[in-house]
Protein backbone atom coordinates (compact mmCIF):
# COMPACT_ATOMS: atom_id res chain seq x y z
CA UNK A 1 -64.42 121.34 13.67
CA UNK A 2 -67.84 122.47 13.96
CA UNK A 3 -67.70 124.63 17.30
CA UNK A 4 -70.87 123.86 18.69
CA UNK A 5 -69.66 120.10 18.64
CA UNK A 6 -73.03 118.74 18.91
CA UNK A 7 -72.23 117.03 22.36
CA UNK A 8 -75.57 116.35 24.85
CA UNK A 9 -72.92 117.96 27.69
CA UNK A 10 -73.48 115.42 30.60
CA UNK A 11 -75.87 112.56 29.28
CA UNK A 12 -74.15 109.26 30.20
CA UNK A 13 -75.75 108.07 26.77
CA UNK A 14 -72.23 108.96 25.11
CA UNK A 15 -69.53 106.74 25.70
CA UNK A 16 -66.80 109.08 24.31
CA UNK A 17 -65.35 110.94 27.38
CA UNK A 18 -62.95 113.69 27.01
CA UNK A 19 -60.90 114.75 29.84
CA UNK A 20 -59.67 118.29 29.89
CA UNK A 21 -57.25 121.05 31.78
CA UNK A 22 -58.25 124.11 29.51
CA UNK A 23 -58.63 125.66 26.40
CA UNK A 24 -54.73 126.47 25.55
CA UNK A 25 -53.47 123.09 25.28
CA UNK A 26 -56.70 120.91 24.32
CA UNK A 27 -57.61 122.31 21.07
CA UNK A 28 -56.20 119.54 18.54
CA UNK A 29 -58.06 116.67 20.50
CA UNK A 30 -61.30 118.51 20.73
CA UNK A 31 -61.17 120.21 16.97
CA UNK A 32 -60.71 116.89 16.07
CA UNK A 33 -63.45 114.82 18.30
CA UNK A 34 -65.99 117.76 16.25
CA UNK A 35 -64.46 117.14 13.07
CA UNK A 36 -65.41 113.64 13.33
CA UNK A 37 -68.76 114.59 14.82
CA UNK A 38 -68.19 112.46 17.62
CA UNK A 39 -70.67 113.16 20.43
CA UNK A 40 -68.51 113.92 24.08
CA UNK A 41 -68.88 114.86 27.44
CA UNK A 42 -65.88 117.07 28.96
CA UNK A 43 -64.55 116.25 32.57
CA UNK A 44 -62.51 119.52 33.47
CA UNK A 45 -59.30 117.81 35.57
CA UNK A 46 -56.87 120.71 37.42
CA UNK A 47 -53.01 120.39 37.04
CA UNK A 48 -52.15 118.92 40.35
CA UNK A 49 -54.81 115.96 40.01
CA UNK A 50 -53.97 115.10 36.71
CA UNK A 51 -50.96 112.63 36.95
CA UNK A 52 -53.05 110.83 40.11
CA UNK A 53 -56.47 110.85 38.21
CA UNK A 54 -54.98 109.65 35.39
CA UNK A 55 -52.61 106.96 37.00
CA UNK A 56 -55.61 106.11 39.64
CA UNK A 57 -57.49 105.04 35.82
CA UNK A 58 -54.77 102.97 34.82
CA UNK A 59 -53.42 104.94 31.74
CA UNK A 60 -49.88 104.52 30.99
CA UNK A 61 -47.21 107.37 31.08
CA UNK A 62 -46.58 108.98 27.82
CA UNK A 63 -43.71 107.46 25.62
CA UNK A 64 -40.77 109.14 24.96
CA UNK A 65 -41.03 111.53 21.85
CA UNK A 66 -39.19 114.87 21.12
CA UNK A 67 -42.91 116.61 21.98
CA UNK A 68 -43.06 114.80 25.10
CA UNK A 69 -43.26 117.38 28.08
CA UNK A 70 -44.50 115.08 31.07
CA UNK A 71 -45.89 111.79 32.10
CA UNK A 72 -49.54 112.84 32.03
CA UNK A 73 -50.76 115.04 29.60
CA UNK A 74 -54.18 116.76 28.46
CA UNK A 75 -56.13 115.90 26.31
CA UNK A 76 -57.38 112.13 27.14
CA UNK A 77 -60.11 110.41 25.82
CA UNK A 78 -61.54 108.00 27.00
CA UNK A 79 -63.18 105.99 23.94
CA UNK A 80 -66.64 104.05 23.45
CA UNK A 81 -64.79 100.66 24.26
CA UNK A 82 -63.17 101.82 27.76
CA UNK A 83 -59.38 102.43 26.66
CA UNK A 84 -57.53 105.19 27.39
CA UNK A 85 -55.65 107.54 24.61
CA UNK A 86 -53.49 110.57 26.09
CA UNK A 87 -52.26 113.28 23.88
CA UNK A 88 -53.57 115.16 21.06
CA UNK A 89 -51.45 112.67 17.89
CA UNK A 90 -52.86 109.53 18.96
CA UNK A 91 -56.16 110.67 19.68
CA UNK A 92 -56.24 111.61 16.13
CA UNK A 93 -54.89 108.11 14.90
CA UNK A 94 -57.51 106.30 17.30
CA UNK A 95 -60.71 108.81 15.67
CA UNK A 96 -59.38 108.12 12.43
CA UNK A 97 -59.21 104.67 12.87
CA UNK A 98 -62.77 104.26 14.58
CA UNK A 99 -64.37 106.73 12.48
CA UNK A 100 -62.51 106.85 9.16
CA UNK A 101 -64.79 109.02 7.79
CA UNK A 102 -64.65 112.22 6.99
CA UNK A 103 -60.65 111.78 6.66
CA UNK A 104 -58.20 113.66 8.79
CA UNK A 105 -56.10 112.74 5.81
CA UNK A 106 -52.91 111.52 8.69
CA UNK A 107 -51.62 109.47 5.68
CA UNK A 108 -50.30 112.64 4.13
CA UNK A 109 -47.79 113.11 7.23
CA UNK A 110 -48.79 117.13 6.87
CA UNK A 111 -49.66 117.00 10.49
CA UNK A 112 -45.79 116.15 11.26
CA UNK A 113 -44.70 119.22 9.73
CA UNK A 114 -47.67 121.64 10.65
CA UNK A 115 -46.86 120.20 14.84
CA UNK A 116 -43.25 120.72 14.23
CA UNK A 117 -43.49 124.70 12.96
CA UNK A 118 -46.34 125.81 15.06
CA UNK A 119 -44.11 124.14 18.35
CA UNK A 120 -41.33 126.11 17.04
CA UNK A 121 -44.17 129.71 16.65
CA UNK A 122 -45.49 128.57 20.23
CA UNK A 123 -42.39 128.86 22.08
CA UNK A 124 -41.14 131.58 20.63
CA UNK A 125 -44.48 133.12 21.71
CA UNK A 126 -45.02 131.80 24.82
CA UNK A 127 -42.55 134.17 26.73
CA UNK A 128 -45.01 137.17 25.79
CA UNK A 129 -48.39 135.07 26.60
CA UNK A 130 -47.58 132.07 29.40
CA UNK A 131 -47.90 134.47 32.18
CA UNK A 132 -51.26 135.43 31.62
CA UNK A 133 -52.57 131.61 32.10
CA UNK A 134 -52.49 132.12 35.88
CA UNK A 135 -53.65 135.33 36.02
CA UNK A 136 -56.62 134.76 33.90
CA UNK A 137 -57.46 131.50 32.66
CA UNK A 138 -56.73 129.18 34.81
CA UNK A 139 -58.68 127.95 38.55
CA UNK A 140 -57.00 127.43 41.54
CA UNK A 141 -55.20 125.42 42.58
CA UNK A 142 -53.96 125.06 39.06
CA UNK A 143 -53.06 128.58 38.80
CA UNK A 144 -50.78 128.60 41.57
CA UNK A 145 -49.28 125.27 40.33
CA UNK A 146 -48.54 126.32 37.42
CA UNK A 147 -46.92 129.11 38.05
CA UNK A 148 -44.87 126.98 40.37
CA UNK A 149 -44.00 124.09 37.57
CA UNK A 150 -42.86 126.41 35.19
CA UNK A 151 -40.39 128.41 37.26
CA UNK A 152 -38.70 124.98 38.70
CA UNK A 153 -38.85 124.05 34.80
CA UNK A 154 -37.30 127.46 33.19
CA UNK A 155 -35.19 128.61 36.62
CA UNK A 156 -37.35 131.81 36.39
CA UNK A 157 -40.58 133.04 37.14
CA UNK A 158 -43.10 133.82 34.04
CA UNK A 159 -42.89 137.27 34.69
CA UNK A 160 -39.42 137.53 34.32
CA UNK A 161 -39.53 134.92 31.21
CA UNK A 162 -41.86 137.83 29.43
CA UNK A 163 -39.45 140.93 30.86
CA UNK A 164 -36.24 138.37 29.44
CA UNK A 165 -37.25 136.92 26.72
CA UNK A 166 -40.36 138.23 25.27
CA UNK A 167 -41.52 142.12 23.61
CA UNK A 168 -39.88 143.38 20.67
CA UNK A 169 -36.95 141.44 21.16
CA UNK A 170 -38.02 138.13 20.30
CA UNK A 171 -40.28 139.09 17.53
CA UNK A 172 -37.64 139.19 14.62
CA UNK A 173 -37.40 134.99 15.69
CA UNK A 174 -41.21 135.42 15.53
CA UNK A 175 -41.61 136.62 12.66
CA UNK A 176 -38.74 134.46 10.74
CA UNK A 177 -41.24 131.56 12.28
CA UNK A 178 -44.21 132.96 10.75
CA UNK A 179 -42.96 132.95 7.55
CA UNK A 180 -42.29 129.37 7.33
CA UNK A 181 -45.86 128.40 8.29
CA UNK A 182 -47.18 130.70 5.91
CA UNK A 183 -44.83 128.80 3.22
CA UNK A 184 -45.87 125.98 4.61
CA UNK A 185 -49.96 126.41 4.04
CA UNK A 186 -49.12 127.43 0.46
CA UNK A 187 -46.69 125.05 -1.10
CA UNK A 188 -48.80 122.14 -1.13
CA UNK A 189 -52.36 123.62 -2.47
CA UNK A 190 -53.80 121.74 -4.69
CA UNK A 191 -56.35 124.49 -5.41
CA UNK A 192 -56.90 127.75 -4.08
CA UNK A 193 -59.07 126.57 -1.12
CA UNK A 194 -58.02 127.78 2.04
CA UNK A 195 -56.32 124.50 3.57
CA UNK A 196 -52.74 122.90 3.65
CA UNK A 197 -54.37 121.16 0.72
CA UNK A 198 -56.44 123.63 -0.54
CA UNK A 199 -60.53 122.89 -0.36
CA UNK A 200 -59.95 119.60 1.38
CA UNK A 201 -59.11 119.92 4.76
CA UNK A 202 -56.77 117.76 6.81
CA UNK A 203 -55.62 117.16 10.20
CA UNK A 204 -52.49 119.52 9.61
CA UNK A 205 -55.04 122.38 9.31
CA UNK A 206 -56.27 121.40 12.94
CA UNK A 207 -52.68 121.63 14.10
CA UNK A 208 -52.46 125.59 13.00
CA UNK A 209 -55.99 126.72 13.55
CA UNK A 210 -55.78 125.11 17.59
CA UNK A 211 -52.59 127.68 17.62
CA UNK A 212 -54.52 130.72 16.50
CA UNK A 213 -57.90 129.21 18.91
CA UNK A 214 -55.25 129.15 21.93
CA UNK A 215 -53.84 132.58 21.32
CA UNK A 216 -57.35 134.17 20.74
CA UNK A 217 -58.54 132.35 24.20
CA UNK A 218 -55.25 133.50 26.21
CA UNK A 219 -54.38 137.48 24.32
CA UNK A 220 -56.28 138.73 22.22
CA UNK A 221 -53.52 141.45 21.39
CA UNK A 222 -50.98 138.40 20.21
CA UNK A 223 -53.79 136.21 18.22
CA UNK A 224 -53.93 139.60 16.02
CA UNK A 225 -50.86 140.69 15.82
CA UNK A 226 -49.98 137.01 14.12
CA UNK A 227 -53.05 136.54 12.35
CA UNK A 228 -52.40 140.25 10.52
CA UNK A 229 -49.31 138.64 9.17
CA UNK A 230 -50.24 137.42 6.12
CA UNK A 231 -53.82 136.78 4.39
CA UNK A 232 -53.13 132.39 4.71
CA UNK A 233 -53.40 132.89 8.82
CA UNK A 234 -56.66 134.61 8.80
CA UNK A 235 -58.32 132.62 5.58
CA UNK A 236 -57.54 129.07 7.45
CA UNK A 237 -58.83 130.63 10.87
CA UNK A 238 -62.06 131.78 9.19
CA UNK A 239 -62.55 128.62 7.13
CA UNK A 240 -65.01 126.89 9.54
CA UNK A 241 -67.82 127.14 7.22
CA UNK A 242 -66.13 125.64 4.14
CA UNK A 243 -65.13 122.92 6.37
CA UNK A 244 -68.86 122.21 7.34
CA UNK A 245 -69.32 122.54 3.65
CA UNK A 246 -66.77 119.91 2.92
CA UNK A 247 -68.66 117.70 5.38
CA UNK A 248 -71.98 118.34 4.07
CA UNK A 249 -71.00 117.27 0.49
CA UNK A 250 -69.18 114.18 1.66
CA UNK A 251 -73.04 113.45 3.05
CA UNK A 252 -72.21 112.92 6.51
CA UNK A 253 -75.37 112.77 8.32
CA UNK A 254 -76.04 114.58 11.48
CA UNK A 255 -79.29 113.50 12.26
CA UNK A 256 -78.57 110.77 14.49
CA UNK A 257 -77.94 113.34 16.88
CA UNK A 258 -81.44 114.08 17.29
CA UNK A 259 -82.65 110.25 17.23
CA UNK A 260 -79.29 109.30 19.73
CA UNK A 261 -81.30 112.06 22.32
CA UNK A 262 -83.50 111.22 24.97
CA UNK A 263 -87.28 111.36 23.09
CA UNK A 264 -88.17 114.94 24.88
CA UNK A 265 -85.01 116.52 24.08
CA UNK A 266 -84.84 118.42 20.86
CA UNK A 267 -81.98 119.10 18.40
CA UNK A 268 -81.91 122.83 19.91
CA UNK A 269 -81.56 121.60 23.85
CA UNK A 270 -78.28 119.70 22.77
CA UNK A 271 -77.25 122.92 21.12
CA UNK A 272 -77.70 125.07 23.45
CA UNK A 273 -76.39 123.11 26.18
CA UNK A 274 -73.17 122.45 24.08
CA UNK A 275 -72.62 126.19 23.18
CA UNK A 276 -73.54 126.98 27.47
CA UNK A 277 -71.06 124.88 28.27
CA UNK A 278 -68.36 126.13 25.53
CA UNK A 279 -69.22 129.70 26.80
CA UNK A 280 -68.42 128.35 30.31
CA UNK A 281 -64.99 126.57 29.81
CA UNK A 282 -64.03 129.00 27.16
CA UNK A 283 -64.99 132.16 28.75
CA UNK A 284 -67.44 132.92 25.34
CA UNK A 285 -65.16 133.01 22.55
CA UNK A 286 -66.84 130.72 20.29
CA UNK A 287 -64.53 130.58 17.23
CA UNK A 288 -66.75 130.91 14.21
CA UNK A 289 -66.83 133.24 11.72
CA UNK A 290 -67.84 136.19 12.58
CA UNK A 291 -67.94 140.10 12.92
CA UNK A 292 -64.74 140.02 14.50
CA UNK A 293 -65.91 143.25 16.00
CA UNK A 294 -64.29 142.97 20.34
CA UNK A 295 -67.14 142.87 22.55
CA UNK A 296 -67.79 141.34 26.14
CA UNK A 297 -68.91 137.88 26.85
CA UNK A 298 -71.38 136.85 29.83
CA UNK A 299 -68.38 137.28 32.39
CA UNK A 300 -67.85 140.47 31.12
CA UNK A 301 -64.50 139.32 29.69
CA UNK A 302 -63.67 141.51 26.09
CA UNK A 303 -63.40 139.49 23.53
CA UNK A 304 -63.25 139.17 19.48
CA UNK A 305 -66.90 138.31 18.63
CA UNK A 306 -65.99 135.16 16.35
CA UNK A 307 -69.73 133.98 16.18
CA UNK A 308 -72.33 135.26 13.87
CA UNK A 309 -74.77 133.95 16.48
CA UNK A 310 -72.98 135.51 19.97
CA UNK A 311 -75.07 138.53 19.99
CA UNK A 312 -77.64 136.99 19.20
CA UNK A 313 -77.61 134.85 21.74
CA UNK A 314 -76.91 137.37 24.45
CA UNK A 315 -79.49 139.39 23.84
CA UNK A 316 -81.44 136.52 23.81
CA UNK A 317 -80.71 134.90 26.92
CA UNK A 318 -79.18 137.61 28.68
CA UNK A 319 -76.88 135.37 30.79
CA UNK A 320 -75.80 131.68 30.94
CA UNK A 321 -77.79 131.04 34.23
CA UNK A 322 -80.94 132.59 32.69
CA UNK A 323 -81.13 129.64 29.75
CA UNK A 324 -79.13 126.86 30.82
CA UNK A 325 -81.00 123.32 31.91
CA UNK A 326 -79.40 120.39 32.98
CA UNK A 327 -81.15 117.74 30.70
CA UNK A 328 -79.63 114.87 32.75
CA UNK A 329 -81.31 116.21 35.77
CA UNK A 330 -84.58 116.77 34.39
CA UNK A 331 -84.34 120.73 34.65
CA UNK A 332 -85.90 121.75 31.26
CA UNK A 333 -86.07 125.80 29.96
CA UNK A 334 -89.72 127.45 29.86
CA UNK A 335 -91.85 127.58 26.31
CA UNK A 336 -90.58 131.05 25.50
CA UNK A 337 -86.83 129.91 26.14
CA UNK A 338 -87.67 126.23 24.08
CA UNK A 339 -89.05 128.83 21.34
CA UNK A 340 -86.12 131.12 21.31
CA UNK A 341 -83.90 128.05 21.64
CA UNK A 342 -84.98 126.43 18.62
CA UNK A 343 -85.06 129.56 16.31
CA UNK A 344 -81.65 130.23 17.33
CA UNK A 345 -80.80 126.60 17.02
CA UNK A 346 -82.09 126.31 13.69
CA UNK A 347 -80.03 129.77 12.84
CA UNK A 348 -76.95 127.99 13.87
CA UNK A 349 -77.88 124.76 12.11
């Protein structure tokens, strides 16, 4: 869950490949690839390539399951040994199963419950938040796509599912909903950590927190207006440092990150280039803790400044183009960036 992820972006070096449509419905497969610490490269696919990318690969259809929306899905990963995993569940079961350590803790079966009541909190948001995919997250074509999918899908267009069935309307449901997730992420604490389970976190806490990622990446308005509902929203949001806490004392190692890297490329280039490229795809919200204080990424998008570091790194660098180096094609930053890079780097670190 570390949001950096530690991922050397394009280097063919890491096997683990993790093929993406965009932030709002990807966040459980990648929170838990950087849980794990699993190096990745990202392949961004658009919505009307996916189903013939990802039957052109030879990946089966999903199975039937009360989640199950269509054939082909994002996330998919494609893993170290060349198979295929679609969807965010069994992505989890193959990490955990590969990499057992540190523990998504699946044998609980708190995941089951945390999908079930933030599916139930999603669509009862969506009507207020859906329409603003096309208009500012998503690329064409997948824009236009998906504006067209989801009006053959709900007999309406997504305008007219917000004027319907979102606003003050809906929000008594809302709110009923948000009550039984906060129940839910207080009942079972062991301690007074701020996890399902109190200090040790699980892969039911991934669940919730990639629902409060995706409505911080797509409305800002909506990711506060839940989070300010009780004190549990905003103490698991916030809890990424207590996580990398939790992995620090179990001892897991990081270092072979460094000695995995070509021999010229330091610890701070695979930073940088991993944050670069989560500023890209995520237009800069970087979901640490932070000042929470709204400001304006490179594109000049507002947003909640999540990252102790964002400023920092702004002023730094100025813009993305300014710093970033493709390592894989032997462009490499100046001294005074490789200086400033590894300060900030070792900030972050």
């Amino acid at each position: 869950m570390k949001r950096l992820g530690f991922s050397k972006g394009k280097s063919e070096s890491y096997k683990q490949q993790y093929l993406n449509l965009h932030p709002l419905i990807s966040q459980q497969g990648r929170l838990a690839l950087n849980f794990k610490g699993v190096p990745y490269k990202t392949e961004w696919v658009e919505y009307p390539d996916l189903a013939l990318k990802f039957k052109a690969l030879g990946i089966p259809p999903n199975p039937e399951s009360p989640y199950k929306f269509a054939d082909y899905t994002s996330p998919t990963v494609r893993f170290a040994d060349g198979s295929y995993t679609m969807d965010s569940q069994p992505i989890a079961e193959k990490l955990e199963a590969t990499y057992p350590e540190p523990s998504l803790h699946l044998e609980t079966g708190l995941h089951d419950e945390a999908l079930e009541i933030t599916f139930e909190l999603m669509w009862l948001i969506f009507p207020d938040v859906l329409h603003l995919l096309p208009k500012k997250i998503l690329n064409e074509p997948s824009a236009s796509w998906f504006a067209e999918d989801r009006k053959r899908r709900f007999g309406m267009t997504l305008d007219e599912m917000a004027e319907l069935k979102g606003g003050e309307k809906a929000w008594p449901a809302v709110v009923q909903s948000m009550e039984r997730l906060r129940q839910f992420l207080t009942v079972r604490k062991r301690d007074e950590g701020p996890f399902i389970m109190g200090s040790t976190p699980c892969y039911g806490d991934l669940c919730v927190v990639a629902l409060f990622e995706s409505l911080q990446t797509v409305s800002v308005e909506m990711y506060e207006k839940v989070v300010a509902f009780c004190r549990e929203f905003g103490d698991l949001h916030e809890a990424d440092h207590l996580i990398e806490t939790y992995l620090q004392e179990r001892n897991r190692d990081f270092s072979e990150l460094e000695q995995e890297a070509e021999a010229d490329v330091t610890i701070a280039d695979v930073v940088l280039y991993r944050f670069l490229e989560f500023i890209e795809h995520c237009n800069g919200v970087d979901l640490c803790i932070g000042s929470k204080e709204k400001t304006r990424d490179v594109y000049g998008h507002e947003v909640i400044e999540s990252s102790p570091k964002l400023s920092d790194f702004l002023r730094s660098f100025g813009t993305r183009e300014s710093a970033r180096s493709d390592l894989v094609k032997g462009e490499e930053p100046g001294e005074s960036a490789r200086v400033a890079m590894q300060t900030w780097a070792q900030g972050v670190l």
